[in-house]
Protein backbone atom coordinates (compact mmCIF):
# COMPACT_ATOMS: atom_id res chain seq x y z
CA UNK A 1 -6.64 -15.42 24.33
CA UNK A 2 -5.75 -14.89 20.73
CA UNK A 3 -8.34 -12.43 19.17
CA UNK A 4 -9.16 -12.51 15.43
CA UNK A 5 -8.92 -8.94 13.84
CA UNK A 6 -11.43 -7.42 11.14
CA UNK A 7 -11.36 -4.94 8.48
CA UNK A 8 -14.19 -2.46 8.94
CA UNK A 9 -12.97 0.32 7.60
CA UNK A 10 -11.55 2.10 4.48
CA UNK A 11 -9.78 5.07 3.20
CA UNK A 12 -7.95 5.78 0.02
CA UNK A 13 -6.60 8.55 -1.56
CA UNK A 14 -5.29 7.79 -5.07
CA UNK A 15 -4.75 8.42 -8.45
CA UNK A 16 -9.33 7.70 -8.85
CA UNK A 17 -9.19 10.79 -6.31
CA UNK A 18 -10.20 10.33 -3.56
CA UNK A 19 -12.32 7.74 -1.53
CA UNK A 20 -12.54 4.21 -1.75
CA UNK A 21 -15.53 3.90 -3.66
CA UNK A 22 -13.52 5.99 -6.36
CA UNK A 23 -10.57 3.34 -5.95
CA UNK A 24 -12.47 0.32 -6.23
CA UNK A 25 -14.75 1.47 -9.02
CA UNK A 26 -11.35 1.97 -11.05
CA UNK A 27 -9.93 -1.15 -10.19
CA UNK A 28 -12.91 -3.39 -10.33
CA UNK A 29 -13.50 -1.81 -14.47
CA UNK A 30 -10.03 -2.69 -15.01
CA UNK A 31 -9.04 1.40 -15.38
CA UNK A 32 -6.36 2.43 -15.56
CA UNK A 33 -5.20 6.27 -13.19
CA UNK A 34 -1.16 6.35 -15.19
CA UNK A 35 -1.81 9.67 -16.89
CA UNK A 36 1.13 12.12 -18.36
CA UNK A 37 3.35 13.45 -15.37
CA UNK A 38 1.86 17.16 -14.40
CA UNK A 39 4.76 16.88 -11.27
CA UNK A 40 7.34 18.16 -13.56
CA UNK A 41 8.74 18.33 -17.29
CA UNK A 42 8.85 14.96 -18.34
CA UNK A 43 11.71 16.20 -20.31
CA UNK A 44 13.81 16.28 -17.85
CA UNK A 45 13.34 12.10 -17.23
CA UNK A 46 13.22 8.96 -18.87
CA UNK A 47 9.85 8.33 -18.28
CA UNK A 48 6.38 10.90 -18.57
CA UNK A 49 3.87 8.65 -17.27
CA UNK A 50 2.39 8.57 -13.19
CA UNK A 51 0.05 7.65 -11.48
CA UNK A 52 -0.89 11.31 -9.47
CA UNK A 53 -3.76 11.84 -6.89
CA UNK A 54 -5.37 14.77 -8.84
CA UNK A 55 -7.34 17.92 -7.85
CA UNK A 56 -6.87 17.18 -4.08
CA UNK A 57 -7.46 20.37 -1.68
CA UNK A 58 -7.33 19.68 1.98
CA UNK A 59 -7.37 23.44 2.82
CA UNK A 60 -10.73 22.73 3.55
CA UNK A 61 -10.90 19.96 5.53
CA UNK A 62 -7.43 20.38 7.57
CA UNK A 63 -6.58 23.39 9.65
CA UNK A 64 -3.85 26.00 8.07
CA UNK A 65 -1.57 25.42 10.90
CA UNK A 66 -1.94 21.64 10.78
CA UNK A 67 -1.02 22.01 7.13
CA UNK A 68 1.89 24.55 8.17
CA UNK A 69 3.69 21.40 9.91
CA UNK A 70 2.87 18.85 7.33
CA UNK A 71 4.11 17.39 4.26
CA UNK A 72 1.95 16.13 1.40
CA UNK A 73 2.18 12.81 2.63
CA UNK A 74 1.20 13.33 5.93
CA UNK A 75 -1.95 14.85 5.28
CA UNK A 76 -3.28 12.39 2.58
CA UNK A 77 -2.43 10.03 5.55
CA UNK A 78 -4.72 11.90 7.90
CA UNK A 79 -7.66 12.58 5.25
CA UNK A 80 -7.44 8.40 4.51
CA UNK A 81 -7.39 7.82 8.42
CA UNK A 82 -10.49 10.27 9.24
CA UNK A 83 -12.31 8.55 6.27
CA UNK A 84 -11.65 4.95 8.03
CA UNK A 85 -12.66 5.62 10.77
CA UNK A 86 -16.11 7.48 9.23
CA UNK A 87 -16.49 4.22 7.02
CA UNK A 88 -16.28 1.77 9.62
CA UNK A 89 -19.47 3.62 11.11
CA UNK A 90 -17.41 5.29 14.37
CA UNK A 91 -16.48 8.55 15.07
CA UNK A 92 -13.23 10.39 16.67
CA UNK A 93 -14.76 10.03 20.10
CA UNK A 94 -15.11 6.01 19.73
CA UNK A 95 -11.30 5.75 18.50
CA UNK A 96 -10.18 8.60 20.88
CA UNK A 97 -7.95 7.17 24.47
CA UNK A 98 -5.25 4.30 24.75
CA UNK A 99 -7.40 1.81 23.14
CA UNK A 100 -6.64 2.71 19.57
CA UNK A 101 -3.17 2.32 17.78
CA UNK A 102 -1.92 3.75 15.13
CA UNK A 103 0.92 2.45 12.69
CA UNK A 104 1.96 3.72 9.21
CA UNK A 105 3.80 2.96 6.95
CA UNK A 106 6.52 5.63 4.56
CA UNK A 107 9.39 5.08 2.39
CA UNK A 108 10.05 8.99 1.61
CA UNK A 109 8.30 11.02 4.75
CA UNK A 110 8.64 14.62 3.80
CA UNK A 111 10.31 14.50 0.50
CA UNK A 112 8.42 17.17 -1.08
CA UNK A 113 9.67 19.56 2.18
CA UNK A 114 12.77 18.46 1.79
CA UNK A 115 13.11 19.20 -1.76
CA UNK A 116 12.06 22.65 -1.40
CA UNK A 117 14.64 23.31 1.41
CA UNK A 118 17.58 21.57 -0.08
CA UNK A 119 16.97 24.09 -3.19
CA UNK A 120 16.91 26.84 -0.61
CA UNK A 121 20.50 25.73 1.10
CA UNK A 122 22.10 24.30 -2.29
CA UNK A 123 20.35 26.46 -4.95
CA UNK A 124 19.45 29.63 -3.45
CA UNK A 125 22.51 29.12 -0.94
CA UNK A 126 20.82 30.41 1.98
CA UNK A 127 21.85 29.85 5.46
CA UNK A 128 18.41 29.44 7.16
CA UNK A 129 16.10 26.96 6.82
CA UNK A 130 12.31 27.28 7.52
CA UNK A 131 12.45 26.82 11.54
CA UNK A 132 9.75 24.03 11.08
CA UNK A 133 11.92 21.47 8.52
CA UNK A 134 12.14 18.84 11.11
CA UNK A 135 8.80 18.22 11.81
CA UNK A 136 7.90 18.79 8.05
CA UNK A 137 10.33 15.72 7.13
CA UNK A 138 10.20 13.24 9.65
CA UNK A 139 8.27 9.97 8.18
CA UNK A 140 6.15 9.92 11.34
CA UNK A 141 4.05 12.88 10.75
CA UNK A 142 1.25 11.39 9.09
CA UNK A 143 1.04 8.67 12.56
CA UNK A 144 1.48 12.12 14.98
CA UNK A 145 -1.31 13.93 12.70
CA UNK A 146 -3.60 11.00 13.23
CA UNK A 147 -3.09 10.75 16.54
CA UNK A 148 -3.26 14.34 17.63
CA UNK A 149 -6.16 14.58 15.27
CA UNK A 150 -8.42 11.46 16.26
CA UNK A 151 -7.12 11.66 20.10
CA UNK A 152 -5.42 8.27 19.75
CA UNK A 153 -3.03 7.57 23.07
CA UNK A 154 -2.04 3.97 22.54
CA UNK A 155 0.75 2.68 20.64
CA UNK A 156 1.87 4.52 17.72
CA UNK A 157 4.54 4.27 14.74
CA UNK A 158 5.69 4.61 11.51
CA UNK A 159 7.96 1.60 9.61
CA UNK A 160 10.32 2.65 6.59
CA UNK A 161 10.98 -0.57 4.42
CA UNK A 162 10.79 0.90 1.35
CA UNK A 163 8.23 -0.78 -0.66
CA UNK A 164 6.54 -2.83 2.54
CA UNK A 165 6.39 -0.19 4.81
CA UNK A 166 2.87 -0.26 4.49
CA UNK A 167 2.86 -3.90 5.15
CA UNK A 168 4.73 -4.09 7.30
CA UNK A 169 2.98 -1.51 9.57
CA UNK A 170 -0.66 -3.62 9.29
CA UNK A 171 1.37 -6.98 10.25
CA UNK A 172 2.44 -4.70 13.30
CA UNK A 173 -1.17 -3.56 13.88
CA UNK A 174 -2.21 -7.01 13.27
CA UNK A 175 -0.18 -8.16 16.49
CA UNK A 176 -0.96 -6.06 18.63
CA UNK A 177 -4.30 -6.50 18.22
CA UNK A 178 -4.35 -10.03 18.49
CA UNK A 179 -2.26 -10.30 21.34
CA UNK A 180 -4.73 -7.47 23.47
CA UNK A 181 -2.25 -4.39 23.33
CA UNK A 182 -4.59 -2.42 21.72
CA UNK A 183 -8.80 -3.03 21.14
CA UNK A 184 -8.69 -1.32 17.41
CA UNK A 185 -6.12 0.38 14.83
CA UNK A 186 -6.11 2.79 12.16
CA UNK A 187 -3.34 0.80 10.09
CA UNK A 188 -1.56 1.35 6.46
CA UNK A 189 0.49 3.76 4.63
CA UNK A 190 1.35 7.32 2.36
CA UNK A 191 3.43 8.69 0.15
CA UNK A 192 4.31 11.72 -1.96
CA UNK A 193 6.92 11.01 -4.40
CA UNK A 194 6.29 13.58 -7.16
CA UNK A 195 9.40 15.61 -6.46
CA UNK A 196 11.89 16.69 -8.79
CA UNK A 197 14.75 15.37 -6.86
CA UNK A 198 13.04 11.81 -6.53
CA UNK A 199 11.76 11.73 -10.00
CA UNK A 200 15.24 12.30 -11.38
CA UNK A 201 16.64 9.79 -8.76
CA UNK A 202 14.29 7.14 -10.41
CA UNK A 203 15.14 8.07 -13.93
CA UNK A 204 18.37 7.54 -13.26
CA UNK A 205 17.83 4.13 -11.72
CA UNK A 206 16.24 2.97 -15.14
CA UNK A 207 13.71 0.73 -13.74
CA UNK A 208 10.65 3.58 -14.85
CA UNK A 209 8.35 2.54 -17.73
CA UNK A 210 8.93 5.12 -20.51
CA UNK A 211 4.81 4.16 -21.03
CA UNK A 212 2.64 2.31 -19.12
CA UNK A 213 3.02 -0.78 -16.08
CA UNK A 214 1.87 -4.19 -17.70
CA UNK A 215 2.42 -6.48 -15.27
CA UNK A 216 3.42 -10.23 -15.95
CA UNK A 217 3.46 -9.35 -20.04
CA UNK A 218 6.29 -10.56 -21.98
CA UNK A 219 7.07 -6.58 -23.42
CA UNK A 220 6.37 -5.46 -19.72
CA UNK A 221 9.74 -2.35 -19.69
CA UNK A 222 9.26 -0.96 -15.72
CA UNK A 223 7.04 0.06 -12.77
CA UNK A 224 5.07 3.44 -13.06
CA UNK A 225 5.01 5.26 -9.64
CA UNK A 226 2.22 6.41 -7.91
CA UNK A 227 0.91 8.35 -4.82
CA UNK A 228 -1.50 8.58 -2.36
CA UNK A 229 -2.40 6.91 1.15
CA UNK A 230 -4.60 3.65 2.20
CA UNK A 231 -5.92 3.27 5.66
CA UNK A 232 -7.93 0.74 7.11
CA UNK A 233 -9.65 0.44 10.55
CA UNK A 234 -9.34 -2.71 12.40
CA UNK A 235 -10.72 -3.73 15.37
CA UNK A 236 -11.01 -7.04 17.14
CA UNK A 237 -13.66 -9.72 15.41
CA UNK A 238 -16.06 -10.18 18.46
CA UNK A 239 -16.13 -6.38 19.01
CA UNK A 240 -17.09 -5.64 15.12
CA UNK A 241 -19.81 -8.01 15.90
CA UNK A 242 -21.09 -6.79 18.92
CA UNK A 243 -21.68 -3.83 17.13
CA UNK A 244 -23.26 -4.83 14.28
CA UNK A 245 -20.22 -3.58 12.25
CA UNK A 246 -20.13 -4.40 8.80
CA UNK A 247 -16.93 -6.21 8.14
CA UNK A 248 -14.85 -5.92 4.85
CA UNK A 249 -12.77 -9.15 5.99
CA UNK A 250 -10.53 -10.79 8.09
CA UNK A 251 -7.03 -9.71 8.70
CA UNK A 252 -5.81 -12.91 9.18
CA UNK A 253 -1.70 -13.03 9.16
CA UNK A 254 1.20 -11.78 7.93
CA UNK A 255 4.13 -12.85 7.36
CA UNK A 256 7.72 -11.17 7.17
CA UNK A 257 11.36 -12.63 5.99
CA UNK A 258 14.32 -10.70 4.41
CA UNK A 259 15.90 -11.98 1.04
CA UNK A 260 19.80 -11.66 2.77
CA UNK A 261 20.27 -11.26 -1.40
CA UNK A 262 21.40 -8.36 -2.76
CA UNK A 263 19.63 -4.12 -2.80
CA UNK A 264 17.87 -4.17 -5.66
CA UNK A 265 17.83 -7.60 -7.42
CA UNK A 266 15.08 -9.69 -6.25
CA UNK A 267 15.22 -13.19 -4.41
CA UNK A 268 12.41 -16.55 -4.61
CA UNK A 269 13.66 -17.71 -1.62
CA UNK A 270 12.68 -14.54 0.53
CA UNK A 271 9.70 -14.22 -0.82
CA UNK A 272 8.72 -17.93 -0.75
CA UNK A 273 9.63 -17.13 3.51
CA UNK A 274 7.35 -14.65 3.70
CA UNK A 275 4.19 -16.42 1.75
CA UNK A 276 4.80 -19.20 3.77
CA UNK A 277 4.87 -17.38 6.78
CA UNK A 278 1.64 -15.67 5.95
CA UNK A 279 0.13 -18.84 5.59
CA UNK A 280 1.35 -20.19 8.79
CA UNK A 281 0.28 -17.06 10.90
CA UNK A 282 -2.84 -17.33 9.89
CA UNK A 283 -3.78 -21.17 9.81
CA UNK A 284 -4.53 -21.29 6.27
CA UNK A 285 -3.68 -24.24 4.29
CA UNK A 286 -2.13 -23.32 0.47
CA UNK A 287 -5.32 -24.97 -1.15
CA UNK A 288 -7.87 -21.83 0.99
CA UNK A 289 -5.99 -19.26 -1.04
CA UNK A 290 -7.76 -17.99 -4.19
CA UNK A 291 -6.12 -14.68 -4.64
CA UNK A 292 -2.89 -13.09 -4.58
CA UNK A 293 -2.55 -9.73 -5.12
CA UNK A 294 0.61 -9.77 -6.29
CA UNK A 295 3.67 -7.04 -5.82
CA UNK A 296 4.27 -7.04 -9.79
CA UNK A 297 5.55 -3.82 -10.87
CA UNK A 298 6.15 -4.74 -14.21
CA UNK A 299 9.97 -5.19 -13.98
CA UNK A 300 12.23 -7.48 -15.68
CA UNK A 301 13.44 -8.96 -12.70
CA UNK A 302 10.43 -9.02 -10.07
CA UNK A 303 7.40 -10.53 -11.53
CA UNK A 304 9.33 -13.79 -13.18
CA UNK A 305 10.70 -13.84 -9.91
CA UNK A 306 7.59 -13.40 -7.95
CA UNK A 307 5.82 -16.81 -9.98
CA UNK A 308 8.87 -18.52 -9.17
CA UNK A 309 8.18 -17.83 -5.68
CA UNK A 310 4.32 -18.59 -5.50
CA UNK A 311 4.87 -22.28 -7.45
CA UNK A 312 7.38 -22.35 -4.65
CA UNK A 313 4.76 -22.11 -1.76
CA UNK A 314 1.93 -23.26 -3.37
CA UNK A 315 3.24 -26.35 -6.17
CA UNK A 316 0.42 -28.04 -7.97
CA UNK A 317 -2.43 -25.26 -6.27
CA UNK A 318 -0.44 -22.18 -8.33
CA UNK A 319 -2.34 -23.58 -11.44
CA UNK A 320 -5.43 -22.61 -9.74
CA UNK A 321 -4.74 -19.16 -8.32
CA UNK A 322 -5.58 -16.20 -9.47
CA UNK A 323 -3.16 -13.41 -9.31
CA UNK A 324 -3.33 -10.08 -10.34
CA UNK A 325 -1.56 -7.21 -10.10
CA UNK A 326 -3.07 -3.21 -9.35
CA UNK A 327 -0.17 -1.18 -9.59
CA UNK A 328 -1.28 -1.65 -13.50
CA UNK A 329 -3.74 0.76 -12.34
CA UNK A 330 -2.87 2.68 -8.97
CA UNK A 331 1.00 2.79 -9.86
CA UNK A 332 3.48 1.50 -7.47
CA UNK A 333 2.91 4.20 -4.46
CA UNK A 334 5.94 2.72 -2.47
CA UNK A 335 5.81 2.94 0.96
CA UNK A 336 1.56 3.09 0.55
CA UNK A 337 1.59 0.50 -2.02
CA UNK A 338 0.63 -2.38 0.45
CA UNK A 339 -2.03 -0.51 2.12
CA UNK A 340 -3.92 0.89 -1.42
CA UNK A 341 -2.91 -3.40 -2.30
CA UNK A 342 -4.16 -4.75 0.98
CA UNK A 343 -7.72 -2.35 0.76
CA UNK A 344 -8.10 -3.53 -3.06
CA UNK A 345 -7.73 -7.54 -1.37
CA UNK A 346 -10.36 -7.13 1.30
CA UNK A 347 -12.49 -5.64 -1.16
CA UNK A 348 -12.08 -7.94 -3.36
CA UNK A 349 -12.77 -10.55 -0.86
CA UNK A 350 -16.04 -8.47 0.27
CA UNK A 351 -17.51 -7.85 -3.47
CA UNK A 352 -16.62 -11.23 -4.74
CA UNK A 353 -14.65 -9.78 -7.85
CA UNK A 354 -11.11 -10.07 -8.52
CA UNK A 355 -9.30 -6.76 -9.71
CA UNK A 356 -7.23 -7.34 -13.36
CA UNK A 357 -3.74 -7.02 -14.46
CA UNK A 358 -4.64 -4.13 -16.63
CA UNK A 359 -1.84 -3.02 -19.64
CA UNK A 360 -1.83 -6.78 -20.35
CA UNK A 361 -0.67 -7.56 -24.09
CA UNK A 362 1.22 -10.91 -24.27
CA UNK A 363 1.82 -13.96 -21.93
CA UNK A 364 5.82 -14.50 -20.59
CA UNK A 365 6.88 -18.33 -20.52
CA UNK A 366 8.43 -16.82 -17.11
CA UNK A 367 5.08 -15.55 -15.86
CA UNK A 368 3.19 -18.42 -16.69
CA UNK A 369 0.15 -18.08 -13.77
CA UNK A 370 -3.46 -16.78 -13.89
CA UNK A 371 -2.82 -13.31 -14.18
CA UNK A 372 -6.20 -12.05 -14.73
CA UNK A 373 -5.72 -10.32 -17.81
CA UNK A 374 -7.12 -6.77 -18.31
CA UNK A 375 -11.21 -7.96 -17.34
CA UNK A 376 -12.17 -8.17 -13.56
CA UNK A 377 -13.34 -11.52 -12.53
CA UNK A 378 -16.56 -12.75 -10.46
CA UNK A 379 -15.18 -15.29 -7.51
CA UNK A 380 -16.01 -16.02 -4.44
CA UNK A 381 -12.87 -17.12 -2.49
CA UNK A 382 -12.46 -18.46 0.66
CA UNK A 383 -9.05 -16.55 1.12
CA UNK A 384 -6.39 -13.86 -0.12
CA UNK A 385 -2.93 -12.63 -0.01
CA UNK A 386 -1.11 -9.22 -0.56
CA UNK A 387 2.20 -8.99 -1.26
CA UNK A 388 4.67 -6.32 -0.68
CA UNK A 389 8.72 -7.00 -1.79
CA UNK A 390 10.88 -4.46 -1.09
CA UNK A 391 14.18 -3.09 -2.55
CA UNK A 392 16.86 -4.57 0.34
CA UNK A 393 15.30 -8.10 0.12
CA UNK A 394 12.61 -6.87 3.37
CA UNK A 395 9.45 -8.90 2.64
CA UNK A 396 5.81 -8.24 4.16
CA UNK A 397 3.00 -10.94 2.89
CA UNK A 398 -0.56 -10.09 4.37
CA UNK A 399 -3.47 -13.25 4.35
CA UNK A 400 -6.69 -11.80 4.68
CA UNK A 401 -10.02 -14.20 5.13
CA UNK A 402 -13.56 -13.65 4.11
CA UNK A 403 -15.63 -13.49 6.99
């Protein structure tokens, strides 16, 4: 038997702060959270504009040693996960056993760890490193923290696809939910990218806005990047109901495809795959979808490219969707960007509003869709999809459903 999985639960951390209530009251007004770098000297870069989680202390909330082992990623990732599960009405002891799984999703892992060490061996040229680097680093420490915190004994793992990591991890969850590996899953992603080292490694790439992230616009000059950590709590549709839970939406499908293209330049056809795939997995028909949250950083290449691919899949129906995209307001947290992108969708689908394209100033002859320009929008629609296209051409579409 096939079961159909539900979103229950939500927690963000993100450049609103943190909770999702912060997050969606940002996104649904059309705010924007890119504020002037405090990470570093902007100086120093091409671009002073971010999208930081501000004024976040989780001395109080997480225990020193815990914090000892952990990177900044890891413990927004374990902060979102505890407020999940608290939001989806359960507690540690309901998600605790083999039941539960746990996937997440990071493009960096420890990078702020790493950066201190690497100044240590390189800068300081020391010949000891702090004797708890590895664990520090690896990209799974926010899925160990969560699972050592909460109890969780079932499957657990952490994907690294860049910019679908996140995406790619739910899909995952997704699965094995369906299939009956696991009853529930605390699913999604983090990352902590304000280092020095990986600030200067994007400057130098040249793909930064020196400004802001306007999506879709025809003066649109780069993504902004961002930070922070979605997780969301899924558990099987006919237990949510037995419970009385109350359900966000449907996780209906995902679908996955790689571009086979080129490392940084976008393809339609792998992302055409992957929203068809999407569609497939979950039995929707191109004329249910009403949304797209859209993976539209703002680039020159990606979000001509992305329409191309939606007409694609959808022909005559692109006309009618709507398609916005939130990094104009969250910035583009990489490896997290699907999961902050896939909680704004099943809100969206649960408040009947759809999020803007914030920044907007001009419409591109390239870009020519519904892009929901700057003012949220009251719909009800039947279905969604989030999109996450990453640099190496590895695609991750999720279709969610309102319930």
């Amino acid at each position: 038997m096939a079961h159909r999985v539900a979103v229950t639960g939500v927690g963000v951390i993100s450049a609103f702060g943190r909770g999702a209530e912060a997050f969606w009251q940002g996104l649904s007004t059309g705010t924007s959270g890119i504020r002037p770098l405090q990470a570093m000297d902007p100086a120093e870069l091409r671009f002073g504009q971010g999208a930081e989680v501000p004024d976040l202390d989780p001395s109080g909330e997480i225990a020193r040693e815990v914090l000892h082992i952990s990177d900044r990623f890891a413990w927004m990732a374990l902060l979102a996960a505890r407020d999940a599960v608290a939001d989806a009405g359960l507690s540690a002891a309901d998600v605790a056993g083999t039941g539960t799984a746990v996937a997440t999703g990071s493009c960096l892992g420890g990078q702020g760890v790493q950066d201190v060490e690497y100044e240590r061996l390189f800068g300081e040229r020391r010949s000891r490193l702090h004797p708890l680097t590895i664990p520090r680093v690896m990209a799974n420490s926010g899925a160990s923290l969560i699972s050592m915190d909460l109890g969780i004994e079932g499957p657990g793992f952490t994907l690294s696809t860049a910019c679908s990591s996140a995406n790619h991890a739910l899909g995952q969850a997704l699965w094995l939910l369906r299939s009956g590996a696991a009853e529930r899953a605390i699913a999604g992603g983090s990352e902590a990218p304000f280092t020095r080292a990986n600030l200067l490694a994007w400057s130098a790439l040249r793909v930064v806005s020196p400004d802001t992230c306007r999506p879709f616009s025809a003066d649109r000059d780069g993504m902004i990047l961002g930070e922070g950590a979605g997780m969301l709590m899924l558990e099987t549709l006919e237990a949510a109901r037995a419970r009385g839970a109350r359900i966000y939406a449907e996780l209906a499908g995902c679908g996955m495809s790689c571009d086979a293209h080129h490392v940084t330049q976008p393809s339609e056809r792998g992302p055409a795959a992957a929203l068809s795939a999407a569609l497939a997995d979950a039995g929707l028909a191109p004329e249910q979808i009403g949304y797209v949250n859209a993976h539209g950083t703002g680039t020159d290449a990606n979000d001509p490219t992305e329409c191309a691919a939606l007409r694609r899949v959808f022909g005559a129906h692109a006309e009618r969707l709507a398609v916005s995209s939130t990094k104009s307001m969250h910035g583009h947290a990489l490896g997290a960007a699907g999961a902050l992108e896939g909680v704004a969708t099943a809100l969206a689908l649960y408040h009947g509003l759809l999020p803007p394209t914030a920044n907007f100033t001009r419409p591109d002859p390239a870009c020519d869709l519904d892009v929901v320009p700057n003012d949220p929008r009251t719909a009800e629609v039947e279905a969604a999809l989030s999109s996450s296209f990453a640099f190496g051409g590895l695609n991750a579409v999720l279709a969610l459903r309102r319930v």
